[in-house]
PDB file of N, CA and C in Angstrom:
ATOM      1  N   UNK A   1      -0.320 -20.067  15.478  1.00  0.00           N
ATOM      2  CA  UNK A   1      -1.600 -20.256  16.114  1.00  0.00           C
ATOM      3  C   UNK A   1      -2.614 -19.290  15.500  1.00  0.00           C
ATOM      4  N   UNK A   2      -3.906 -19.873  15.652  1.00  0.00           N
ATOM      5  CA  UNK A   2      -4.679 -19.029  14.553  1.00  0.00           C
ATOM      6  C   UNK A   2      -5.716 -17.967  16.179  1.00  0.00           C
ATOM      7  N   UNK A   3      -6.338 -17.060  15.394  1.00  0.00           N
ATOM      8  CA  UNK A   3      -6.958 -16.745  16.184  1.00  0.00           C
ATOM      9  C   UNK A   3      -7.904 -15.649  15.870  1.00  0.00           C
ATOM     10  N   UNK A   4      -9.306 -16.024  16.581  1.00  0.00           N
ATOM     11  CA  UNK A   4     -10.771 -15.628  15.623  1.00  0.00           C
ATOM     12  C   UNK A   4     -10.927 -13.709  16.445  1.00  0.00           C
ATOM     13  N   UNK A   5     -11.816 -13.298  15.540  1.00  0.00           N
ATOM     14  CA  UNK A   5     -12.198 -11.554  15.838  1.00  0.00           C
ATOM     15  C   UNK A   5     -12.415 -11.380  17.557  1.00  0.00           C
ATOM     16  N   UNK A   6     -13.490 -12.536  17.579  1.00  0.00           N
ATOM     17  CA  UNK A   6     -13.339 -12.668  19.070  1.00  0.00           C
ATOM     18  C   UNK A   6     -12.959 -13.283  20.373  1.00  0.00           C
ATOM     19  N   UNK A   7     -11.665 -13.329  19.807  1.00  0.00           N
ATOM     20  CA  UNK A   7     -10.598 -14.214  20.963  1.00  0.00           C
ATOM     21  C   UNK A   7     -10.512 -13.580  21.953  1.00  0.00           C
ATOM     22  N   UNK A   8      -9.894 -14.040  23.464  1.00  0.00           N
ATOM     23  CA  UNK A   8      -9.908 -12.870  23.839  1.00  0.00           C
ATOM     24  C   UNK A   8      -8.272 -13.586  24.371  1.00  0.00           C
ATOM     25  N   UNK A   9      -7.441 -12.354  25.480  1.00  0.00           N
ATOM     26  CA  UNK A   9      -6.190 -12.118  25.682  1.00  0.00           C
ATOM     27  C   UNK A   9      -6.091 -13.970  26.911  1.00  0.00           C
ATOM     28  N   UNK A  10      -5.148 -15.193  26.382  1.00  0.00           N
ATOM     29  CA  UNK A  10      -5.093 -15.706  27.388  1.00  0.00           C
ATOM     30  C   UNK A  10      -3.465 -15.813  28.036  1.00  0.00           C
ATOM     31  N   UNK A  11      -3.870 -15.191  29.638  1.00  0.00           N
ATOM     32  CA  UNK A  11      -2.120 -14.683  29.944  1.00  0.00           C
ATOM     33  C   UNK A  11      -1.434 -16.180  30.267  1.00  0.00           C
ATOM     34  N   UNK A  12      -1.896 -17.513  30.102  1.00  0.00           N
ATOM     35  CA  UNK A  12      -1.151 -18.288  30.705  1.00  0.00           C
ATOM     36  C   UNK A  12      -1.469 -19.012  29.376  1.00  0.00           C
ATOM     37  N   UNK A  13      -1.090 -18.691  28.324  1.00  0.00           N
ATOM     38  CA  UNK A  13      -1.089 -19.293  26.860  1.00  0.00           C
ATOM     39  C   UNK A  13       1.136 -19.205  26.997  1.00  0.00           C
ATOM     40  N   UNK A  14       1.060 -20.029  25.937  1.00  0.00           N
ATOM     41  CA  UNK A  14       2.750 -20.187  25.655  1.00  0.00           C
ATOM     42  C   UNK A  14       2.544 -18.822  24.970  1.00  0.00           C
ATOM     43  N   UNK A  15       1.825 -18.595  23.653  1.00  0.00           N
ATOM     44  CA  UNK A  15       2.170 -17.321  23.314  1.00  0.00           C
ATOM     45  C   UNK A  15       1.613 -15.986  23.712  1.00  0.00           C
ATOM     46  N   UNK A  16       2.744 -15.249  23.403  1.00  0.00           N
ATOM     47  CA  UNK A  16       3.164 -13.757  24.110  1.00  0.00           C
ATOM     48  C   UNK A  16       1.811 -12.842  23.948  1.00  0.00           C
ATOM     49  N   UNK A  17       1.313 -12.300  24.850  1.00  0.00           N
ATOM     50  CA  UNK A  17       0.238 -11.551  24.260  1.00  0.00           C
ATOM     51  C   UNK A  17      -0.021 -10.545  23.465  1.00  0.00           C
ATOM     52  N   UNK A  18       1.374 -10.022  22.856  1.00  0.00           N
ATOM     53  CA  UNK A  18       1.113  -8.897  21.902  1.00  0.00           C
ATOM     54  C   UNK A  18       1.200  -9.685  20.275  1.00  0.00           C
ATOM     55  N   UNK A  19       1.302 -11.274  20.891  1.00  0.00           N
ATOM     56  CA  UNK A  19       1.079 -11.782  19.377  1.00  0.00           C
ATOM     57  C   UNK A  19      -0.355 -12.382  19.249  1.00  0.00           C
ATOM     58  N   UNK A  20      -0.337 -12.619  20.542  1.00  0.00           N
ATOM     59  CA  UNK A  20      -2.375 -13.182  20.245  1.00  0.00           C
ATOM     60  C   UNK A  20      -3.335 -11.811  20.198  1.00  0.00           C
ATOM     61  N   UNK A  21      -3.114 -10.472  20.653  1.00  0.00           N
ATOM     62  CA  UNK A  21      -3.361  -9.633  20.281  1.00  0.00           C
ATOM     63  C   UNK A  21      -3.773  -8.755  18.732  1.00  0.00           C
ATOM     64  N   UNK A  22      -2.092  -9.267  18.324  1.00  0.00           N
ATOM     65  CA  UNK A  22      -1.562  -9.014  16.789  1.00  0.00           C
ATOM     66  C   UNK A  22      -2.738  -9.713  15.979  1.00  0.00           C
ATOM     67  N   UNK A  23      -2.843 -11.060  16.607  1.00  0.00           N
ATOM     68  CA  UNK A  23      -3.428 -12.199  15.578  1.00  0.00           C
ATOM     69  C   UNK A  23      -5.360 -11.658  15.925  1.00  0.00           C
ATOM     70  N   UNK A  24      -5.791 -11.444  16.747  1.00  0.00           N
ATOM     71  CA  UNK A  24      -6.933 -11.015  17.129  1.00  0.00           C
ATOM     72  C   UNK A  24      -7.206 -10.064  16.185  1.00  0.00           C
ATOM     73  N   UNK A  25      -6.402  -8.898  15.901  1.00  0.00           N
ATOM     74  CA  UNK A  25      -6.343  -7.517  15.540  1.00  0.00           C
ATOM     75  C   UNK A  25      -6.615  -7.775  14.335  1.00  0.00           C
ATOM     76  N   UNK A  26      -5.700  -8.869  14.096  1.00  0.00           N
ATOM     77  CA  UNK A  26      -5.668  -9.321  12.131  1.00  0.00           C
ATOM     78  C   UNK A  26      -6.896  -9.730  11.673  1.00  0.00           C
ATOM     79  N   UNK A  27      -7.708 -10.656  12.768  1.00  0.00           N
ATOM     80  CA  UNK A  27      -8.656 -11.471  11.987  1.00  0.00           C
ATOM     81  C   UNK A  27      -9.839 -10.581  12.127  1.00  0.00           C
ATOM     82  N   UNK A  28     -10.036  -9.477  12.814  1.00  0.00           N
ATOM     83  CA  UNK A  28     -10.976  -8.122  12.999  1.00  0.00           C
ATOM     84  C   UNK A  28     -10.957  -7.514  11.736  1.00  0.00           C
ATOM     85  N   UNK A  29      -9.830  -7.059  10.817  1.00  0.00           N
ATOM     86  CA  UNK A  29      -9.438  -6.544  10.204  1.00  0.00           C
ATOM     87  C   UNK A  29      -9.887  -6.953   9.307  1.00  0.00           C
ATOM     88  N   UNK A  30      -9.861  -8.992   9.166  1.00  0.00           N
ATOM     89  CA  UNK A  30     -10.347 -10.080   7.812  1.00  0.00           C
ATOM     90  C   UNK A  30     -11.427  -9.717   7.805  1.00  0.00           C
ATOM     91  N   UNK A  31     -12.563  -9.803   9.182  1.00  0.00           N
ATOM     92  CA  UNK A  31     -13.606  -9.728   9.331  1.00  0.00           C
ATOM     93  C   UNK A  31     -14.473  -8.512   8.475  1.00  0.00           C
ATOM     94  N   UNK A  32     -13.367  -7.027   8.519  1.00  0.00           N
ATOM     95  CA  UNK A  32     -14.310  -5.883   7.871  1.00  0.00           C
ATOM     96  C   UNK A  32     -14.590  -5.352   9.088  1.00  0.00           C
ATOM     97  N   UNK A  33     -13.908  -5.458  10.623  1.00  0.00           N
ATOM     98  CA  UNK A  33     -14.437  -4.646  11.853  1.00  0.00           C
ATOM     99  C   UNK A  33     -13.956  -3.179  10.971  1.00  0.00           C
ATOM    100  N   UNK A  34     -13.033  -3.076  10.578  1.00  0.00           N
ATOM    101  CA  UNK A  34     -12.859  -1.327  10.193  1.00  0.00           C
ATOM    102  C   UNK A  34     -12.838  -1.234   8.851  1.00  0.00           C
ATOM    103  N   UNK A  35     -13.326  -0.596   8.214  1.00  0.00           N
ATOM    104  CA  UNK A  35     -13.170   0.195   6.530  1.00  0.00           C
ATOM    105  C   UNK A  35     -12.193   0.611   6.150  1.00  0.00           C
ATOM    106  N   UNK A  36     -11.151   0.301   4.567  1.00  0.00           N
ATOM    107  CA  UNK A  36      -9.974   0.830   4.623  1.00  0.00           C
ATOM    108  C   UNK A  36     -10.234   2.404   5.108  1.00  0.00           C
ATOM    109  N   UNK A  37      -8.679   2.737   4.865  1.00  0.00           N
ATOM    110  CA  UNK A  37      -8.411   3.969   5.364  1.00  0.00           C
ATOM    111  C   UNK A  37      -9.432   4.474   6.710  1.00  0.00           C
ATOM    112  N   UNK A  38      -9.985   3.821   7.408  1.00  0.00           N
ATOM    113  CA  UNK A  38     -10.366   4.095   8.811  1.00  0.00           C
ATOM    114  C   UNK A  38     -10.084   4.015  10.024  1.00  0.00           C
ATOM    115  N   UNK A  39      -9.896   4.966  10.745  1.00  0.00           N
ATOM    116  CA  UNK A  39      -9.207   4.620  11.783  1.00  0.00           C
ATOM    117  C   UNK A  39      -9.282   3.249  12.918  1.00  0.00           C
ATOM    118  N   UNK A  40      -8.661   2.790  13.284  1.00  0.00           N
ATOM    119  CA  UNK A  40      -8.755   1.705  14.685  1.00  0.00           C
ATOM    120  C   UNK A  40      -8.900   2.072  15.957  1.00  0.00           C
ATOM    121  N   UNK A  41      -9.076   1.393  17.021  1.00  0.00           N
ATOM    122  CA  UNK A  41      -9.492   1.624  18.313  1.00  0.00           C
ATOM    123  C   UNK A  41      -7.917   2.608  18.314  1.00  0.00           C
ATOM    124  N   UNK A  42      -7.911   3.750  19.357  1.00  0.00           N
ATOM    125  CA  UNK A  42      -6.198   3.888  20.262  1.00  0.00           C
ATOM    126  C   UNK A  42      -5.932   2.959  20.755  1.00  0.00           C
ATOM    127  N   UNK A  43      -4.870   2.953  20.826  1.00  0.00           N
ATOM    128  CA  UNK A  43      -3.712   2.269  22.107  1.00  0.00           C
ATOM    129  C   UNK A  43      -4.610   2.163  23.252  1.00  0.00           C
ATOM    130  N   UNK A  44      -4.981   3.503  23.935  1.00  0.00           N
ATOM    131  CA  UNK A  44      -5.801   3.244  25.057  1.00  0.00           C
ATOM    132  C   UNK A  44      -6.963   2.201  25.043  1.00  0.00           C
ATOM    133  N   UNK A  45      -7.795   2.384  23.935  1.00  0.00           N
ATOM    134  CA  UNK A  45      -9.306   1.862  24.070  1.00  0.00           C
ATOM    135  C   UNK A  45      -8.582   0.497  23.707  1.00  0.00           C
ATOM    136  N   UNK A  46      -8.042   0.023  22.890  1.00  0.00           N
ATOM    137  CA  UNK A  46      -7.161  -1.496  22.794  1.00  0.00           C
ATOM    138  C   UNK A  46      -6.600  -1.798  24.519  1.00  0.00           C
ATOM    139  N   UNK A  47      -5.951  -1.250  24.782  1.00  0.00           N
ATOM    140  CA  UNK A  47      -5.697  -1.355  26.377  1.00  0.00           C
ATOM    141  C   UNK A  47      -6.758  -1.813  27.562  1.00  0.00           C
ATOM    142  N   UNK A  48      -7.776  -0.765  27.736  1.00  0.00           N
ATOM    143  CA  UNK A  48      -8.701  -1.434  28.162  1.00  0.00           C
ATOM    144  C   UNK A  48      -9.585  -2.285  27.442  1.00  0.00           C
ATOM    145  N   UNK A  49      -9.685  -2.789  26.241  1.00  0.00           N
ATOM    146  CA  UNK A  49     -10.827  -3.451  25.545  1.00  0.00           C
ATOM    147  C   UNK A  49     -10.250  -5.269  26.180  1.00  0.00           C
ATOM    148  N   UNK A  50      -8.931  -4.696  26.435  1.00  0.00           N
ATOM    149  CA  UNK A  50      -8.068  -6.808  26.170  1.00  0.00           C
ATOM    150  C   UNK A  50      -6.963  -6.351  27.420  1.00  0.00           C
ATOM    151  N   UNK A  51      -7.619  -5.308  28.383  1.00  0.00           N
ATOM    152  CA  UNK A  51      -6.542  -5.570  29.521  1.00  0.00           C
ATOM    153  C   UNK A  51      -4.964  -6.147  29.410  1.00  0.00           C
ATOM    154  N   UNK A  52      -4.418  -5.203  28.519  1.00  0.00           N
ATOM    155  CA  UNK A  52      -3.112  -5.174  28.731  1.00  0.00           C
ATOM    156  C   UNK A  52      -2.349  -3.644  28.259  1.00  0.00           C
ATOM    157  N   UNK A  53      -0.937  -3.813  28.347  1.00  0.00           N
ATOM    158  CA  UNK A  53      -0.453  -3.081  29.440  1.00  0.00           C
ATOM    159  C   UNK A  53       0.155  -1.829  27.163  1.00  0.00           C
ATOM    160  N   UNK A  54       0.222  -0.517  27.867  1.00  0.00           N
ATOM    161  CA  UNK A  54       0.407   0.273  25.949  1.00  0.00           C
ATOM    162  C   UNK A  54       1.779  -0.444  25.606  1.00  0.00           C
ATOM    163  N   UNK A  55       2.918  -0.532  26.357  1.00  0.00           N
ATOM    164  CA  UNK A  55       3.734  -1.333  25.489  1.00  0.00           C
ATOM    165  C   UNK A  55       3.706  -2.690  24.332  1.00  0.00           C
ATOM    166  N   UNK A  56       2.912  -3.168  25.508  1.00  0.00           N
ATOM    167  CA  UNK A  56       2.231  -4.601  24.787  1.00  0.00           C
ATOM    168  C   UNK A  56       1.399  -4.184  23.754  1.00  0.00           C
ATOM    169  N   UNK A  57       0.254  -3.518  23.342  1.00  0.00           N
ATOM    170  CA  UNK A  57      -0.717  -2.807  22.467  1.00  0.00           C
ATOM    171  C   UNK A  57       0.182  -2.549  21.688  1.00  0.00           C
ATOM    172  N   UNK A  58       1.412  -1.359  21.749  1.00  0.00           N
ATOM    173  CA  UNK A  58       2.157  -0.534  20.668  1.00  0.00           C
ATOM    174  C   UNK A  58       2.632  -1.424  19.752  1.00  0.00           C
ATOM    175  N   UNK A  59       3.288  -2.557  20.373  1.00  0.00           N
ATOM    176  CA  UNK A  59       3.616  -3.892  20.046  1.00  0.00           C
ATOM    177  C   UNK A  59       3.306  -4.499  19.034  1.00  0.00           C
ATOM    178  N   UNK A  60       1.914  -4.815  19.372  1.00  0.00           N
ATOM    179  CA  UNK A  60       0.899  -5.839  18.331  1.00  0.00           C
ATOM    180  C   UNK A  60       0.621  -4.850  17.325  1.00  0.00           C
ATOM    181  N   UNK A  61       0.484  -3.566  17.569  1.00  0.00           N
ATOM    182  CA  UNK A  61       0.377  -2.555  16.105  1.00  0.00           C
ATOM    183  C   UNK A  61       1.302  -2.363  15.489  1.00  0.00           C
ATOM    184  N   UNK A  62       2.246  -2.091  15.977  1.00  0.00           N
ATOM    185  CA  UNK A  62       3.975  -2.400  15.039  1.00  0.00           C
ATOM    186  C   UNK A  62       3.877  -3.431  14.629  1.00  0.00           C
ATOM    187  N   UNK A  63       3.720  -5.027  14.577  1.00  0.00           N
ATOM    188  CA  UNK A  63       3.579  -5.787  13.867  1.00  0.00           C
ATOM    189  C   UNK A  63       2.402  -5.747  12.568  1.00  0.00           C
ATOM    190  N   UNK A  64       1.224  -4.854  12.819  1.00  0.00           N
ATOM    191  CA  UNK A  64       0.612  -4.999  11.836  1.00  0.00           C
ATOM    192  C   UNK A  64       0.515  -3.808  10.510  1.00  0.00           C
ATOM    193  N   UNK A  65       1.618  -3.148  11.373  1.00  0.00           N
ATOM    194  CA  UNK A  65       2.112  -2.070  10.404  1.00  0.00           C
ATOM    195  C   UNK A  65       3.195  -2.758   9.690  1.00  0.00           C
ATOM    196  N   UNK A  66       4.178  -3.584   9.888  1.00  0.00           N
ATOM    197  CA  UNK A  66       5.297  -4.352   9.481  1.00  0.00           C
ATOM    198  C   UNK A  66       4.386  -4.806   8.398  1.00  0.00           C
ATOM    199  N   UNK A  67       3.286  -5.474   9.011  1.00  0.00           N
ATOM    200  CA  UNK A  67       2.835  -6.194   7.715  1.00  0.00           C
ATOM    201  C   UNK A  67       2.341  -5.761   6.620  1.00  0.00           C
ATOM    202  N   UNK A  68       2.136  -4.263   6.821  1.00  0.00           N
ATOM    203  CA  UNK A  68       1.422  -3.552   5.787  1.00  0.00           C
ATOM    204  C   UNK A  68      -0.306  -3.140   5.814  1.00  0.00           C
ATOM    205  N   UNK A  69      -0.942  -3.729   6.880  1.00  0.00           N
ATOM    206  CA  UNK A  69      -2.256  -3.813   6.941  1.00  0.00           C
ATOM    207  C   UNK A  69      -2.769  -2.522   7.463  1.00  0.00           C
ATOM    208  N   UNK A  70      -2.399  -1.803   8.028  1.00  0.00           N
ATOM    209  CA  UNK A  70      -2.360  -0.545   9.135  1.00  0.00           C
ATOM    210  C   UNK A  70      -1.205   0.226   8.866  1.00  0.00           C
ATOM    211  N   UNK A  71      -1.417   1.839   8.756  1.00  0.00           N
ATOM    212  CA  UNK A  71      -0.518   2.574   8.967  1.00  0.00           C
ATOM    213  C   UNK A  71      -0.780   3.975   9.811  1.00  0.00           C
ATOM    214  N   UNK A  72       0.267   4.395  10.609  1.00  0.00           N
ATOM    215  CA  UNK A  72       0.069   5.849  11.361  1.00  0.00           C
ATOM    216  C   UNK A  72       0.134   6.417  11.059  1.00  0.00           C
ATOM    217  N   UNK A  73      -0.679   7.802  11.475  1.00  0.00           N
ATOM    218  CA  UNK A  73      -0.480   9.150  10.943  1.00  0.00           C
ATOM    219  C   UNK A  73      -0.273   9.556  12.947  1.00  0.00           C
ATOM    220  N   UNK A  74       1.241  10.399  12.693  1.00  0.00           N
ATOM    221  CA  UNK A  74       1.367  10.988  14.180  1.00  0.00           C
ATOM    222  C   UNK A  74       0.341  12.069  14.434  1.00  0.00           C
ATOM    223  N   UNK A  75      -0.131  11.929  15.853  1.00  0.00           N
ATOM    224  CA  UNK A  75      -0.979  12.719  16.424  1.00  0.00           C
ATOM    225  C   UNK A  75      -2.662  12.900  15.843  1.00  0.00           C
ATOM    226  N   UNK A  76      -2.424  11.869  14.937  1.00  0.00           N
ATOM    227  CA  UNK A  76      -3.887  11.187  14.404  1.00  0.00           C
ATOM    228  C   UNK A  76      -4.700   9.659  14.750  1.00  0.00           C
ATOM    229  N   UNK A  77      -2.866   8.449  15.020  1.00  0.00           N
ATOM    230  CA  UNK A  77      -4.148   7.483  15.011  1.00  0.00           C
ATOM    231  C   UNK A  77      -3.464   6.115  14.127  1.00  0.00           C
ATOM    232  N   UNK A  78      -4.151   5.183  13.751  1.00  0.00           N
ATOM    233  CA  UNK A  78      -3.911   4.150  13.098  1.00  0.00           C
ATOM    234  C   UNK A  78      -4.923   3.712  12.348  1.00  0.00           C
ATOM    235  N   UNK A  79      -4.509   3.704  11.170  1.00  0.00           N
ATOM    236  CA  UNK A  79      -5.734   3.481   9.567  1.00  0.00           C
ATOM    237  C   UNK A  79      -5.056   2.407   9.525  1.00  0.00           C
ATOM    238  N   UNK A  80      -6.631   1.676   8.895  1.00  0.00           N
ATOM    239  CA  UNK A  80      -6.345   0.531   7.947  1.00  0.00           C
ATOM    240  C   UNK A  80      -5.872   0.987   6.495  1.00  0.00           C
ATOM    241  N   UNK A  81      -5.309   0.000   5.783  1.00  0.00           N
ATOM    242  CA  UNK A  81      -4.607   0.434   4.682  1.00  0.00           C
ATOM    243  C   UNK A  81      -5.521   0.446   3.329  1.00  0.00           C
ATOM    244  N   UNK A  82      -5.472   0.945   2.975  1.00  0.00           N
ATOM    245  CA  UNK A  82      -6.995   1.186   1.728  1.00  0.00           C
ATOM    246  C   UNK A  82      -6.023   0.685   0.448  1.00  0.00           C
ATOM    247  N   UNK A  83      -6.696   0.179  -0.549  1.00  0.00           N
ATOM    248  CA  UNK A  83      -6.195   0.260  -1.962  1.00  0.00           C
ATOM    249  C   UNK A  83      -5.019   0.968  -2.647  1.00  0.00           C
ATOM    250  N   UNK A  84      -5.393   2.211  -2.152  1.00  0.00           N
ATOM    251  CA  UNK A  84      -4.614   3.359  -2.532  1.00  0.00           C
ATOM    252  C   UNK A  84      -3.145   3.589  -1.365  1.00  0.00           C
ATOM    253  N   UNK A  85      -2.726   2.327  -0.852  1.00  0.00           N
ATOM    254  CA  UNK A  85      -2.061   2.571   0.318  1.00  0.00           C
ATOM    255  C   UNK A  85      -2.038   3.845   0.649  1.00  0.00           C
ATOM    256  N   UNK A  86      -1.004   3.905   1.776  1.00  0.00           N
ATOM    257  CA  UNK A  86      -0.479   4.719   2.614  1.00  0.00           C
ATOM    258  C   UNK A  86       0.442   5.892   2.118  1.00  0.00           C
ATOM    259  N   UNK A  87      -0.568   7.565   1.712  1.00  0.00           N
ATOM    260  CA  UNK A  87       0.660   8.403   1.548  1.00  0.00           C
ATOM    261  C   UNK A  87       0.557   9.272   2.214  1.00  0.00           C
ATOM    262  N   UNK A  88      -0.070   8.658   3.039  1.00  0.00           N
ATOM    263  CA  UNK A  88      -0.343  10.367   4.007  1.00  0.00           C
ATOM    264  C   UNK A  88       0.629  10.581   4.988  1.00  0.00           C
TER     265      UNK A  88
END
């Protein structure tokens, strides 16, 4: 299922919300909402931005770290992935 920058969370969709989340997150990302190597909303501000719960959030960011698009730095945060990937 595809899904645009500004989708928003629907809880009585077949799919799971940390994947319409995931897919939201992704097409923000297509869009240019963040600059490589710049940080993303927290967990928290994702939490309240799409009313759901940090497991669910941690979730949809582990998937977009799987994918390579985003990576963490502990006790910093979640960057988009720049050119120069991820060596920090």
């Amino acid at each position: 299922m595809d899904f645009g920058p500004d989708d928003h969370i629907e809880l009585d969709s077949p799919e799971h919300p940390y994947a319409q989340l995931a897919g939201i997150l992704r097409a923000r990302l297509a869009r240019g909402d963040w600059k490589p190597r710049r940080r993303i909303p927290s967990e928290a501000d994702l939490c309240d931005e799409y009313g759901l719960s940090r497991p669910t959030v941690r979730r949809a960011v582990a998937d977009l770290v799987t994918a390579g698009l985003v990576f963490t730095v502990p006790q910093k945060g979640t960057y988009v992935t720049g050119d120069d990937q991820a060596d920090a």
